[in-house]
Protein backbone atom coordinates (compact mmCIF):
# COMPACT_ATOMS: atom_id res chain seq x y z
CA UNK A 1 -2.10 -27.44 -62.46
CA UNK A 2 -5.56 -28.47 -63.99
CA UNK A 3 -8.38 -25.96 -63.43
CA UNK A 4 -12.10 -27.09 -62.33
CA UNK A 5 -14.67 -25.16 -63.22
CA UNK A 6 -18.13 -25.75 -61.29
CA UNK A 7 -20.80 -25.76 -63.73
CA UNK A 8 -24.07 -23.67 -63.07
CA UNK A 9 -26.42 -24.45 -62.55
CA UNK A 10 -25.34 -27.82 -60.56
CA UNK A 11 -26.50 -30.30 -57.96
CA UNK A 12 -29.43 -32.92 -58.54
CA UNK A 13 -31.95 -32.50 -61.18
CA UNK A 14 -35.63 -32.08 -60.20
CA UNK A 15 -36.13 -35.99 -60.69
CA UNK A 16 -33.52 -37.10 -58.98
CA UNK A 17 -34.64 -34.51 -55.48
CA UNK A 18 -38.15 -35.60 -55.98
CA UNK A 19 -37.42 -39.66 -55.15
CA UNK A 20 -34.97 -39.19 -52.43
CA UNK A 21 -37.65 -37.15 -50.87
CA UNK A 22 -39.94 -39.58 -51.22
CA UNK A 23 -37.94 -42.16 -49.97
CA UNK A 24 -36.78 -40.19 -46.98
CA UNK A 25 -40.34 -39.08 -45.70
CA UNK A 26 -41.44 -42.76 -46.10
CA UNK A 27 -39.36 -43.69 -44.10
CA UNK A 28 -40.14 -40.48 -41.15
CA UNK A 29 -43.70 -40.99 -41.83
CA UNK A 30 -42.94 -45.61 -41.18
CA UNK A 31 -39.96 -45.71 -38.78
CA UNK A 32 -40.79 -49.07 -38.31
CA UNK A 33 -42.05 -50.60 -41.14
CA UNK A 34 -39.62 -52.24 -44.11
CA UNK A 35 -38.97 -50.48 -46.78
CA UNK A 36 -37.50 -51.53 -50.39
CA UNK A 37 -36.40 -50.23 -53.54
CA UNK A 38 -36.33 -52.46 -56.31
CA UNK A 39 -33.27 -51.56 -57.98
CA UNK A 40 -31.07 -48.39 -57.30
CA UNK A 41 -33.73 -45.17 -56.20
CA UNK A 42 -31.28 -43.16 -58.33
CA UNK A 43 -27.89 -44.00 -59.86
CA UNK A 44 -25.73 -42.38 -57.18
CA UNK A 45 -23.84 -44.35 -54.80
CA UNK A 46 -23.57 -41.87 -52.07
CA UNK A 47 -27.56 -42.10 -52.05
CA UNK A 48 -28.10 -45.49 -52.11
CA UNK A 49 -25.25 -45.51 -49.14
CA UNK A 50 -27.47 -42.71 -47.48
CA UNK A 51 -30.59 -44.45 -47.44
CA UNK A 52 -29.52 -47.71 -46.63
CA UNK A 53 -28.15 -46.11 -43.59
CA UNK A 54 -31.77 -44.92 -42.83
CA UNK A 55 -32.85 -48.16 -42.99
CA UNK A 56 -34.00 -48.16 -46.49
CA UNK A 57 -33.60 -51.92 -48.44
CA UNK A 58 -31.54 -51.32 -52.13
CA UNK A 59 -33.05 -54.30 -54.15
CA UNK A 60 -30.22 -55.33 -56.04
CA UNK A 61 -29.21 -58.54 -57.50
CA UNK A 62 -27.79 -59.48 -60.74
CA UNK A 63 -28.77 -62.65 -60.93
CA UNK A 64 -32.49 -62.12 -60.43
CA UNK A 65 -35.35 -60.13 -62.10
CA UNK A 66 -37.54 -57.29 -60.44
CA UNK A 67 -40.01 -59.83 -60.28
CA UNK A 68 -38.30 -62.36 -58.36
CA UNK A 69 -37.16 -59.70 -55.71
CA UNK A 70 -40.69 -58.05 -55.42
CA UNK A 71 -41.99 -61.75 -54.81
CA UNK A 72 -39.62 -62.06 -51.92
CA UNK A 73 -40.47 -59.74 -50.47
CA UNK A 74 -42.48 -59.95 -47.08
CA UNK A 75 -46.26 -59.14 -47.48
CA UNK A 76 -47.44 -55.49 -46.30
CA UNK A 77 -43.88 -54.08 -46.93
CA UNK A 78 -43.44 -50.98 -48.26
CA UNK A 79 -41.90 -51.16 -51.91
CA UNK A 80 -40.39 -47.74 -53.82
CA UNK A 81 -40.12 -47.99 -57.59
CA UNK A 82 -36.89 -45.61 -59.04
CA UNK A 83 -37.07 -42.62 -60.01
CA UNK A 84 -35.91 -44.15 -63.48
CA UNK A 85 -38.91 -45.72 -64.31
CA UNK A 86 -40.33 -49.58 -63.94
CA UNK A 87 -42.20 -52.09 -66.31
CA UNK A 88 -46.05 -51.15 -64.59
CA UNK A 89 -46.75 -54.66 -64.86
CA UNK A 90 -44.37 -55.15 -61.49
CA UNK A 91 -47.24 -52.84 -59.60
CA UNK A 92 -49.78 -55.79 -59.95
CA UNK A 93 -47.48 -58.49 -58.35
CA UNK A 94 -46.46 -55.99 -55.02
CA UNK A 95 -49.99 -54.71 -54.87
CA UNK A 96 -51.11 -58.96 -55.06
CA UNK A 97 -48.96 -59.53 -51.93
CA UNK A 98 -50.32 -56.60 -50.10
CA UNK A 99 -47.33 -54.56 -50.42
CA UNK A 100 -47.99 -50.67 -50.39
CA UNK A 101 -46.61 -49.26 -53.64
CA UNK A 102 -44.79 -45.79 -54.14
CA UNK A 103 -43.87 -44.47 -57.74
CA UNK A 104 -40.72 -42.36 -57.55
CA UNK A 105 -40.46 -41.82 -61.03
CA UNK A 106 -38.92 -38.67 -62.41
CA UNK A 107 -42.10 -36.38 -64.27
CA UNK A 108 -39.50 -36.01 -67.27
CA UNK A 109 -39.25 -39.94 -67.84
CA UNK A 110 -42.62 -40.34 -67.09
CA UNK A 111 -43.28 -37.69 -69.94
CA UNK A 112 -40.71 -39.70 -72.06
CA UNK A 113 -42.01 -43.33 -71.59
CA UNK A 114 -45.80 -41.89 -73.01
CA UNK A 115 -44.04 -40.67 -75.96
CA UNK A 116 -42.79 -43.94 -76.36
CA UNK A 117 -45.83 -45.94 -75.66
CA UNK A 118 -47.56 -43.23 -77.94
CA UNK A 119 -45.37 -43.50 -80.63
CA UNK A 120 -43.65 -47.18 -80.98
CA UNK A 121 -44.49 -48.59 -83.94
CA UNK A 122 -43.18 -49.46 -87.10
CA UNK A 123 -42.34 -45.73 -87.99
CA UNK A 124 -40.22 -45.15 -84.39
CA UNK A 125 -36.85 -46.59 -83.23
CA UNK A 126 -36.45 -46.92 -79.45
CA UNK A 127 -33.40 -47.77 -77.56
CA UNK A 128 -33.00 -48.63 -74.05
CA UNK A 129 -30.32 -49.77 -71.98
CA UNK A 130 -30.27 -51.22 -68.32
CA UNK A 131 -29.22 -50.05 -65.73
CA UNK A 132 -29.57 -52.50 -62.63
CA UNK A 133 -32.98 -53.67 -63.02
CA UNK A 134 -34.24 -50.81 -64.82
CA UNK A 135 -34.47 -49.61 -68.27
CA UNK A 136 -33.69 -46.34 -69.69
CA UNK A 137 -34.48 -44.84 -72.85
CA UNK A 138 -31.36 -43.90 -74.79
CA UNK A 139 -33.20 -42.75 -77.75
CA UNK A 140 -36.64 -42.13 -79.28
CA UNK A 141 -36.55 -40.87 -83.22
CA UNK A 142 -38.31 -41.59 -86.35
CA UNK A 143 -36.73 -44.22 -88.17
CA UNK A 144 -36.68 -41.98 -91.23
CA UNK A 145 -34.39 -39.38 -89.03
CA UNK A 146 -32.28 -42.62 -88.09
CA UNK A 147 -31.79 -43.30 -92.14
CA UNK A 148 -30.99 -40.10 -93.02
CA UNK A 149 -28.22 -40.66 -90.55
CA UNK A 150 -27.05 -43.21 -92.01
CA UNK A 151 -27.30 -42.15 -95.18
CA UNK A 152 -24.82 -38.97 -94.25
């Protein structure tokens, strides 16, 4: 018989509470207004299930960018960026078509994309991966560290 042992401490991280909050009292405080996450809030299932039963819109498609789905969406919406972070750029095109605009993005990769933007330059290596219309940062070190790597 295989043992489990429930890690401590365990549950959702800060981040991840913080934008399902959000998302949840948006919706209590606009019962009737439509309301859409581009991309996945947080990457759990069992949330996005959650909140779609609430009413809550998952943005999702594969075959389009964040871009295309925020520009199909209906004017004066209500749009919720992950708490993952978003390319700021996509605030300009909801805010154009009137769309109210709520940041859900964790503190910590909020602190980590301004290293980043502090930082990238010839002397930095950054990594990101996607995740369903949203990038993640995999790694942020001085390319010397990443040659001494290498080197090893």
């Amino acid at each position: 018989m295989k043992k489990v042992e429930l890690l401590n401490p365990s549950g959702y991280c800060a981040g991840v509470k913080q934008a399902i909050s959000l998302a949840i009292k948006t919706k209590e405080q606009y019962p009737n207004e439509p309301i859409f996450i581009v991309g996945y809030l947080v990457h759990n299932q069992d949330v996005i299930d959650n909140l779609t039963k609430l009413g809550i819109v998952t943005l999702y498609n594969k075959e389009k960018t964040a871009k295309e789905m925020i520009e199909e969406l209906p004017n004066n919406s209500i749009l919720i960026f992950p708490a993952h972070g978003h390319d700021e750029k996509l605030d300009a095109i909801a805010k154009e078509k009137g769309i109210t605009v709520l940041d859900a993005v964790c503190p910590k990769v909020k602190q980590n994309n301004n290293i980043i933007k502090e930082n990238i330059n010839e002397t930095w290596k950054c990594k990101y991966e996607n995740f369903g219309n949203g990038l993640n940062t995999i790694f942020l070190k001085p390319r010397t560290k990443i040659k001494e790597e290498v080197s090893n």
